[in-house]
N, C-alpha and C. Protein backbone atom coordinates (compact mmCIF):
# COMPACT_ATOMS: atom_id res chain seq x y z
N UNK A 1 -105.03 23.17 131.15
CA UNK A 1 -105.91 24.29 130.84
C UNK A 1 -106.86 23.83 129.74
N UNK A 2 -108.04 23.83 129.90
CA UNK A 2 -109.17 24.10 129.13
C UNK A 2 -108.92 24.42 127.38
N UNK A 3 -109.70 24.14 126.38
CA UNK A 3 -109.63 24.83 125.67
C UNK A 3 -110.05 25.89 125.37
N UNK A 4 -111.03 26.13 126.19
CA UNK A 4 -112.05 27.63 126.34
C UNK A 4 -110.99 28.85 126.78
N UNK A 5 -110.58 28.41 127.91
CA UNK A 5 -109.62 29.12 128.28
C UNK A 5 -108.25 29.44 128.09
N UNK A 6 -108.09 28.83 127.51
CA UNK A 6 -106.94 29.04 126.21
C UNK A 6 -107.34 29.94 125.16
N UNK A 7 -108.58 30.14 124.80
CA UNK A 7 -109.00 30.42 124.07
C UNK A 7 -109.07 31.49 123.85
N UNK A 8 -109.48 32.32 125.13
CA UNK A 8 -109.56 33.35 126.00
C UNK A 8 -108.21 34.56 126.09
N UNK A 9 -107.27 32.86 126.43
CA UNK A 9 -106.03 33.81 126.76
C UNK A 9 -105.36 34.47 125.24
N UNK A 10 -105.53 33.33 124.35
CA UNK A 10 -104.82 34.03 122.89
C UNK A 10 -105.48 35.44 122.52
N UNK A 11 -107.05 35.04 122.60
CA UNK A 11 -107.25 36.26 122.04
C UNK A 11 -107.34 37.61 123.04
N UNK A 12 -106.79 37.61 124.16
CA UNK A 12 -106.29 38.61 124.92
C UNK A 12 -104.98 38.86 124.69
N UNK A 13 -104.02 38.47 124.64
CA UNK A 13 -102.44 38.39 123.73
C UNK A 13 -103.11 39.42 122.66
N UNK A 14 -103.99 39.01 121.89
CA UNK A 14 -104.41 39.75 120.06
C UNK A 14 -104.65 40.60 120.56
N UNK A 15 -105.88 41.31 121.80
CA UNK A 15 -105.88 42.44 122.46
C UNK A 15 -104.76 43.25 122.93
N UNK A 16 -104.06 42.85 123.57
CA UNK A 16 -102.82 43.69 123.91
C UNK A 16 -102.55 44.04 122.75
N UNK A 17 -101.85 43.38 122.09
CA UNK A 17 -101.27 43.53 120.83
C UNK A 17 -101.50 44.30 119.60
N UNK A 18 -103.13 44.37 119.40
CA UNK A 18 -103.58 45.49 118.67
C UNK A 18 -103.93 46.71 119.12
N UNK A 19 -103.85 46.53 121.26
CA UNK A 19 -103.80 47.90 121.46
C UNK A 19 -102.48 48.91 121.11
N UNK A 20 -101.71 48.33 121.27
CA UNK A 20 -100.67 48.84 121.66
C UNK A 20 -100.07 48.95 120.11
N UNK A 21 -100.57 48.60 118.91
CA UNK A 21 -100.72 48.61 117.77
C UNK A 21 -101.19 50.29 117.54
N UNK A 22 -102.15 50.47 117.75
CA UNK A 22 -103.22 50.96 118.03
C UNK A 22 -102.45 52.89 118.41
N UNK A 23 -101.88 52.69 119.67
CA UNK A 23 -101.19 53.49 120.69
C UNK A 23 -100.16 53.93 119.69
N UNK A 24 -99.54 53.43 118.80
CA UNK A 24 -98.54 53.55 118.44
C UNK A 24 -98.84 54.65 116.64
N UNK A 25 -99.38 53.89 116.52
CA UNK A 25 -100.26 54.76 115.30
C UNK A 25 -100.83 56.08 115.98
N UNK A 26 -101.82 55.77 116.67
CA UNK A 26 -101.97 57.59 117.14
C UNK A 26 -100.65 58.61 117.26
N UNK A 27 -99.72 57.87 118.00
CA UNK A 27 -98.56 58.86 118.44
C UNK A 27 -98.06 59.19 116.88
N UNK A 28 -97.91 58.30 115.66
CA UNK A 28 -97.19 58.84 114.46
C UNK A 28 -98.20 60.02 113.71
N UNK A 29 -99.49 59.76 114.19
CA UNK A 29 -100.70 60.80 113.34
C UNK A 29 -100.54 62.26 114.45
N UNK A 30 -100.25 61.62 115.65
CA UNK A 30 -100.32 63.26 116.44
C UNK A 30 -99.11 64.34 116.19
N UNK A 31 -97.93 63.10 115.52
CA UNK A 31 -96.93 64.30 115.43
C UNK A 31 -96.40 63.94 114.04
N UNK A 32 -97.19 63.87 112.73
CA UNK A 32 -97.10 63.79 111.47
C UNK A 32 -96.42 65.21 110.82
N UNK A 33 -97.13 66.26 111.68
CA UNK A 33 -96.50 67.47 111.23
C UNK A 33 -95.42 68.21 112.10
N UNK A 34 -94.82 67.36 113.14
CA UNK A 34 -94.05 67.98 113.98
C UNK A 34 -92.52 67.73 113.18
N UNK A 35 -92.27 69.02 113.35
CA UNK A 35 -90.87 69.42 112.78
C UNK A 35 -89.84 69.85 114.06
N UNK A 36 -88.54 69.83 113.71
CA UNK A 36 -87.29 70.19 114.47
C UNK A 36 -87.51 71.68 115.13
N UNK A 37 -86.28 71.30 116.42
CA UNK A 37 -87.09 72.99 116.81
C UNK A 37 -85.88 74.02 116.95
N UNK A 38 -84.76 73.37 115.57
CA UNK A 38 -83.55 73.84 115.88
C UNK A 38 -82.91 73.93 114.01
N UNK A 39 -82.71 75.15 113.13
CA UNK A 39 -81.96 75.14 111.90
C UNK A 39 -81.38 73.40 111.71
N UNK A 40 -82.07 72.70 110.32
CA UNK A 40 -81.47 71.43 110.45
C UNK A 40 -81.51 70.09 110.94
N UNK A 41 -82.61 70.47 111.98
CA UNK A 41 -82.69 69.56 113.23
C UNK A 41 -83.45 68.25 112.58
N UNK A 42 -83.46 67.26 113.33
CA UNK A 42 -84.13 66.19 112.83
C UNK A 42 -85.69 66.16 113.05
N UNK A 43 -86.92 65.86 112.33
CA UNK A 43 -88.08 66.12 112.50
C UNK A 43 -88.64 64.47 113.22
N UNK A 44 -90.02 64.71 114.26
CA UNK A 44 -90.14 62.95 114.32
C UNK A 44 -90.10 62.20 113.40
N UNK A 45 -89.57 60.82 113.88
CA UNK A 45 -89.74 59.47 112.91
C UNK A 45 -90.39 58.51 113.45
N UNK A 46 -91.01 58.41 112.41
CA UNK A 46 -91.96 57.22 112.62
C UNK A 46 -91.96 55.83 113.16
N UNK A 47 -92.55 55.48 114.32
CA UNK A 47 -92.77 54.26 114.49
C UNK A 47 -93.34 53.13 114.00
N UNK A 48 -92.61 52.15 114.05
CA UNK A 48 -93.29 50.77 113.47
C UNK A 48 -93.42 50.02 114.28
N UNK A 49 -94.28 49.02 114.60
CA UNK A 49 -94.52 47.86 115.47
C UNK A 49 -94.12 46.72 114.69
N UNK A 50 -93.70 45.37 115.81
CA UNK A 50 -93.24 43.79 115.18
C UNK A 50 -94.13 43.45 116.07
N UNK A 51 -94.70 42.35 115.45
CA UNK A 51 -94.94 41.32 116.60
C UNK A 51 -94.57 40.07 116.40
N UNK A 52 -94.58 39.30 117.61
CA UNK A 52 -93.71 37.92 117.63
C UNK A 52 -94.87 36.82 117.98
N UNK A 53 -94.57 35.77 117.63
CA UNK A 53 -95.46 34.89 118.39
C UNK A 53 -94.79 34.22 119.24
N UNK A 54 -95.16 33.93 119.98
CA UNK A 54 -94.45 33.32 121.71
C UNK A 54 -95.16 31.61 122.03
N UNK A 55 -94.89 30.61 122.62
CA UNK A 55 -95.78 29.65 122.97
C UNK A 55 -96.05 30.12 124.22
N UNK A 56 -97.16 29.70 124.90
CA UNK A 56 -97.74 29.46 125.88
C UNK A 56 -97.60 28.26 126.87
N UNK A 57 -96.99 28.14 127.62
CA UNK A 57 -96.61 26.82 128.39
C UNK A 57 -98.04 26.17 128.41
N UNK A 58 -98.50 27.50 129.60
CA UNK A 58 -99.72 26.89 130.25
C UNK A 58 -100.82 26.20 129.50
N UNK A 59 -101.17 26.96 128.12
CA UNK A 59 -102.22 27.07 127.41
C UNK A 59 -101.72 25.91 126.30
N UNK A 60 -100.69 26.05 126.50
CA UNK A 60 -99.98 24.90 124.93
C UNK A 60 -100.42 25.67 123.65
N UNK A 61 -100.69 26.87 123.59
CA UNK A 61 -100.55 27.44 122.36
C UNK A 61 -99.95 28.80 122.13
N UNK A 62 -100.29 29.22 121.09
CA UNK A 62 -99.00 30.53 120.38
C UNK A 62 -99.72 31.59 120.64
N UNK A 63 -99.40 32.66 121.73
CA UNK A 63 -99.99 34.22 121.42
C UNK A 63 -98.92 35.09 121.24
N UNK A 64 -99.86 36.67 121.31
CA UNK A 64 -98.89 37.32 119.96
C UNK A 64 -98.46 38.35 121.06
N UNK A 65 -96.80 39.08 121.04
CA UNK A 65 -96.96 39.77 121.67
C UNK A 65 -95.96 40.79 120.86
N UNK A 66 -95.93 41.85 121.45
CA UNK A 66 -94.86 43.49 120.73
C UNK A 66 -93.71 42.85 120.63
N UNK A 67 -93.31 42.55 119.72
CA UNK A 67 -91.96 42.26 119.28
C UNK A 67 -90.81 42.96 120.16
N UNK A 68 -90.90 44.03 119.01
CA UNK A 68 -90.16 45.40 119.08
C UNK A 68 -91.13 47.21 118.47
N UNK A 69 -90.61 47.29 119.04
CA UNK A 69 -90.93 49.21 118.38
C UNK A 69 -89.82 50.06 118.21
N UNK A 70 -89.83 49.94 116.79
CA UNK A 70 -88.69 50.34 115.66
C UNK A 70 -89.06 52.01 115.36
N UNK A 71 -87.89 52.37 114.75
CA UNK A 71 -88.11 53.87 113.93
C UNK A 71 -87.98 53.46 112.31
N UNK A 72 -88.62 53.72 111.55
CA UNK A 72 -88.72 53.71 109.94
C UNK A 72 -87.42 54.76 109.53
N UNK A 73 -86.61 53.36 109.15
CA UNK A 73 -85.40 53.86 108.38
C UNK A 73 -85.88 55.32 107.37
N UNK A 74 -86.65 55.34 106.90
CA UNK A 74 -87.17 56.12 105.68
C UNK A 74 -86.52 57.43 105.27
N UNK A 75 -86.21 58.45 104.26
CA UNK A 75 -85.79 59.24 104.75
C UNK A 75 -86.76 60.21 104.99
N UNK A 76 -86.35 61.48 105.31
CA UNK A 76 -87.45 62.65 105.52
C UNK A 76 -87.64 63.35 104.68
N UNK A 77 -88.74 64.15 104.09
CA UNK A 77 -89.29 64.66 103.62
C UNK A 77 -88.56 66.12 103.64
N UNK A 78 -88.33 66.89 102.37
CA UNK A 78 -88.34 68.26 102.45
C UNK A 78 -89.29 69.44 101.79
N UNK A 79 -89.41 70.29 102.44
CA UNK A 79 -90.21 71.16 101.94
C UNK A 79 -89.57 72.61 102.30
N UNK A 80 -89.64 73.50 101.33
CA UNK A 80 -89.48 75.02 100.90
C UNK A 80 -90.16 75.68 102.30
N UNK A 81 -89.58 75.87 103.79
CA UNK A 81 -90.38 76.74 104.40
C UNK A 81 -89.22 77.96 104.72
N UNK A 82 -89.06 78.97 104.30
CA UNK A 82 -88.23 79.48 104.59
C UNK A 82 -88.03 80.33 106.52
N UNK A 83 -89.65 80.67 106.54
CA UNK A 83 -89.61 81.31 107.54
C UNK A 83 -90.05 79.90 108.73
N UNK A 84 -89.87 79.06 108.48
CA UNK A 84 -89.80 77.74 110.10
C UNK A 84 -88.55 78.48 111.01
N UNK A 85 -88.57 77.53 112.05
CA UNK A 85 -87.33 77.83 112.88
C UNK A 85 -86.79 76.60 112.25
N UNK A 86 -87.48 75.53 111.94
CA UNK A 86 -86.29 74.78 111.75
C UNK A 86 -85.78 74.57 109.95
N UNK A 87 -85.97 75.52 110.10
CA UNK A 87 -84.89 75.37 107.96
C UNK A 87 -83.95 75.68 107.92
N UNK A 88 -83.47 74.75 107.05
CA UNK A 88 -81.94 75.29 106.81
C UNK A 88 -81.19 76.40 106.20
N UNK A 89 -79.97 76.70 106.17
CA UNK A 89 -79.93 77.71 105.52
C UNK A 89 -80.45 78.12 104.22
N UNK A 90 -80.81 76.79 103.92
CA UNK A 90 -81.14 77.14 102.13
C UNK A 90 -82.88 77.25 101.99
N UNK A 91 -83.16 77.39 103.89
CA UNK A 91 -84.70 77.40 103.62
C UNK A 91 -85.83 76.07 103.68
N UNK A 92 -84.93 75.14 103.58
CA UNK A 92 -85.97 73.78 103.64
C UNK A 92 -86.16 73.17 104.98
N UNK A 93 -87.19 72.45 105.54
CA UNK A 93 -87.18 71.87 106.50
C UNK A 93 -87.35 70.36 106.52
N UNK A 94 -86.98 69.53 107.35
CA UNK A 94 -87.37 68.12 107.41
C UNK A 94 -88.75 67.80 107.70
N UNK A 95 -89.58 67.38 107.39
CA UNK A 95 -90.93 67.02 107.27
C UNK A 95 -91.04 65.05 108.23
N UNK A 96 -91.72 65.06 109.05
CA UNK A 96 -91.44 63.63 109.35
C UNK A 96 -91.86 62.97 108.34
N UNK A 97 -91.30 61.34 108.77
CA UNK A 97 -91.33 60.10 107.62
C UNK A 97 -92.89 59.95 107.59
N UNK A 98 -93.50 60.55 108.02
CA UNK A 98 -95.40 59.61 108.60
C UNK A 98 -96.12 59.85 107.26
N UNK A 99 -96.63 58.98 106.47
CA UNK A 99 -97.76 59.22 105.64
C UNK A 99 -99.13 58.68 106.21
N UNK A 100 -99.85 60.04 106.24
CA UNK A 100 -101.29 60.17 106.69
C UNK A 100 -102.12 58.64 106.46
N UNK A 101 -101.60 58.56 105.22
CA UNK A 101 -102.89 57.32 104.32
C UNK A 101 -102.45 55.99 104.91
N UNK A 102 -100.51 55.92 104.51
CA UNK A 102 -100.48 54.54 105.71
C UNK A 102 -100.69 54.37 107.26
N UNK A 103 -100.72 55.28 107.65
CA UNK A 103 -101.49 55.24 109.37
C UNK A 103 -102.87 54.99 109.11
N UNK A 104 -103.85 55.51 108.50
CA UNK A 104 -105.42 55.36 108.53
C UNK A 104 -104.98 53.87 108.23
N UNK A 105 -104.30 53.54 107.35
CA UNK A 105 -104.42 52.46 106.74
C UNK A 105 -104.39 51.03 107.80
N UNK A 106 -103.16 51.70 109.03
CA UNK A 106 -102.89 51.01 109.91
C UNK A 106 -103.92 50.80 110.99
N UNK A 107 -104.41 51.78 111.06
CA UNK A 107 -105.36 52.06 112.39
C UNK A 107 -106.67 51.51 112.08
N UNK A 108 -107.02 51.30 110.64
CA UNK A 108 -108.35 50.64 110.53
C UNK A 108 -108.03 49.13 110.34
N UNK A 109 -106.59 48.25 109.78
CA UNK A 109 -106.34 47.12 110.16
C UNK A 109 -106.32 46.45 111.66
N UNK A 110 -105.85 47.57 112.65
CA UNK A 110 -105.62 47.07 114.14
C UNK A 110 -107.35 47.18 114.35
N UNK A 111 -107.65 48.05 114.15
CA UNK A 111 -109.08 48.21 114.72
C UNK A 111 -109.81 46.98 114.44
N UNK A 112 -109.94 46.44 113.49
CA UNK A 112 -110.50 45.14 113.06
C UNK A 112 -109.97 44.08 113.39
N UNK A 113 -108.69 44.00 113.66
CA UNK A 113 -107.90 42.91 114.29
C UNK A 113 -108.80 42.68 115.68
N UNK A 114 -108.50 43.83 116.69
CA UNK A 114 -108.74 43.88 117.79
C UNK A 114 -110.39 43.70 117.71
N UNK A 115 -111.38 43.99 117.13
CA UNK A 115 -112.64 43.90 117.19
C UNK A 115 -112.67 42.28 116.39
N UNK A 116 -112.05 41.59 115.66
CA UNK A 116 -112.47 40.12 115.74
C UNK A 116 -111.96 39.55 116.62
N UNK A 117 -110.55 39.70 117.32
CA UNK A 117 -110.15 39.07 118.98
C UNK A 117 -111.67 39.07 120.18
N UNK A 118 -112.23 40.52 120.07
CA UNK A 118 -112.69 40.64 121.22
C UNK A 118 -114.12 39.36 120.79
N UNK A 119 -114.67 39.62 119.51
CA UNK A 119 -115.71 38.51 119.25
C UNK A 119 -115.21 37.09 119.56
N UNK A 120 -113.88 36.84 119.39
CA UNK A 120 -113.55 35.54 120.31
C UNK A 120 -113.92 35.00 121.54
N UNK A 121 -113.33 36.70 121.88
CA UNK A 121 -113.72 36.29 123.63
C UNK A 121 -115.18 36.08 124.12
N UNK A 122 -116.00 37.10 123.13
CA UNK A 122 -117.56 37.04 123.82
C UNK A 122 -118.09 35.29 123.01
N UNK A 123 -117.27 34.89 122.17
CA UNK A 123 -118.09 33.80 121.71
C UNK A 123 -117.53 32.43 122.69
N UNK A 124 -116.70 32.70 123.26
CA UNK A 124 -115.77 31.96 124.39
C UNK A 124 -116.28 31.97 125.62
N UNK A 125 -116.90 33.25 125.73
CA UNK A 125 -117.89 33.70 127.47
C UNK A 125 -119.04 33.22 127.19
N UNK A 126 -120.01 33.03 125.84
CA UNK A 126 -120.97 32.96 125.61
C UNK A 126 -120.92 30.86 125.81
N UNK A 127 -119.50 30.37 125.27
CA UNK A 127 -119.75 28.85 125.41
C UNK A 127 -119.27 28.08 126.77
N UNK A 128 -118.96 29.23 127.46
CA UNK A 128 -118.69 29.05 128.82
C UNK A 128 -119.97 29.12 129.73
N UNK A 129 -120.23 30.48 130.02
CA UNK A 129 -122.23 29.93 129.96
C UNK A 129 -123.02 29.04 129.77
N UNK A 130 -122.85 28.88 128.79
CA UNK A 130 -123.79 27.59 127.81
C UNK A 130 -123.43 26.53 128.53
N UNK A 131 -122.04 25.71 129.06
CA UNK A 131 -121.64 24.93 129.51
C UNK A 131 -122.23 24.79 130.92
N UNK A 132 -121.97 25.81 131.56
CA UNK A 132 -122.31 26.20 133.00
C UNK A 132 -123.60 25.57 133.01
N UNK A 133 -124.65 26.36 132.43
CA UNK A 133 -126.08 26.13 132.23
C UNK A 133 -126.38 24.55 131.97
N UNK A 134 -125.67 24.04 131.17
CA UNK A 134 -126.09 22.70 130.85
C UNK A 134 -125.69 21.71 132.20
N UNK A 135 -124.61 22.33 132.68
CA UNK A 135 -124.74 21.18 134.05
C UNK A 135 -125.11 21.66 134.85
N UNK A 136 -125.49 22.53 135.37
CA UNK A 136 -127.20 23.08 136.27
C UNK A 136 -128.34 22.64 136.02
N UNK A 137 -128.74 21.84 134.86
CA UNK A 137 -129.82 21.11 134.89
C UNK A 137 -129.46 19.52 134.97
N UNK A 138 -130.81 19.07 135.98
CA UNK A 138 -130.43 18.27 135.92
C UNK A 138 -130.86 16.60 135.24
C-alpha cells in the first residue's frame, strides 16, 4: 500500500473515532438533567470514551479505534427537590455525574480533532491529483 493511501486510511480511523467521540458527548449533554423515575433511583451516568491504537497490517501503520465506552465511576450529585418523583424520603434527588463545561470542553476537542483528520484527507486527495495530473502529461 501506498503511502498516500495509508494516509487516507489513518486519518479515516481519526474520523470514526472522533465521530463516535462526538456521538457520545451529545448523548451525556442530552441527558445531563435526566433524573430517576423512581424515589432513590439512580440518575444517568456519564459516558466516557478510550481509544486504542491498533496496527494496520495492510497499511503498516497505527490507527485509532473506540477502545471501550465506560460509565464515570463519579459519584452523583444531590440536590434539595422535594416535590421530583425521584427524591428520597428526605427530599433529595440524584443529579447525573455530567458537567456541562467538561462536555463543551469535550465536544470542541473532538470537533477539532476530526476537522484536522479530515484536512489530511483533502491534502492526501489534493496530492493524489497532483500525481495523476503529472503523469498525464507527457
Amino acid at each position: 500500500m501506498d503511502a498516500l493511501t495509508a494516509t487516507l486510511k489513518i486519518a479515516a480511523s481519526g474520523l470514526g473515532a472522533q465521530s463516535e467521540r462526538l456521538r457520545i458527548v451529545s448523548e451525556n449533554l442530552a441527558n445531563a438533567q435526566s433524573t430517576g423515575n423512581f424515589p432513590g433511583a439512580d440518575p444517568y451516568q456519564r459516558k466516557t470514551v478510550t481509544f486504542v491504537s491498533e496496527l494496520d497490517r495492510g497499511s503498516g501503520g497505527s490507527v485509532v479505534e473506540v477502545g471501550a465506552i465506560d460509565r464515570d465511576p463519579s459519584a452523583f450529585p444531590l440536590e434539595f427537590q422535594p416535590g421530583n418523583v425521584a427524591a428520597d424520603e428526605n427530599g433529595y434527588v440524584k443529579l447525573p455525574n455530567v458537567n456541562v463545561l467538561i462536555e463543551m470542553a469535550d465536544m470542541t476537542e473532538a470537533n477539532r480533532s476530526y476537522e484536522a483528520n479530515l484536512q489530511v484527507i483533502r491534502q492526501a486527495r489534493d496530492l493524489i491529483s497532483m500525481t495523476i495530473d503529472l503523469m498525464r502529461t507527457p
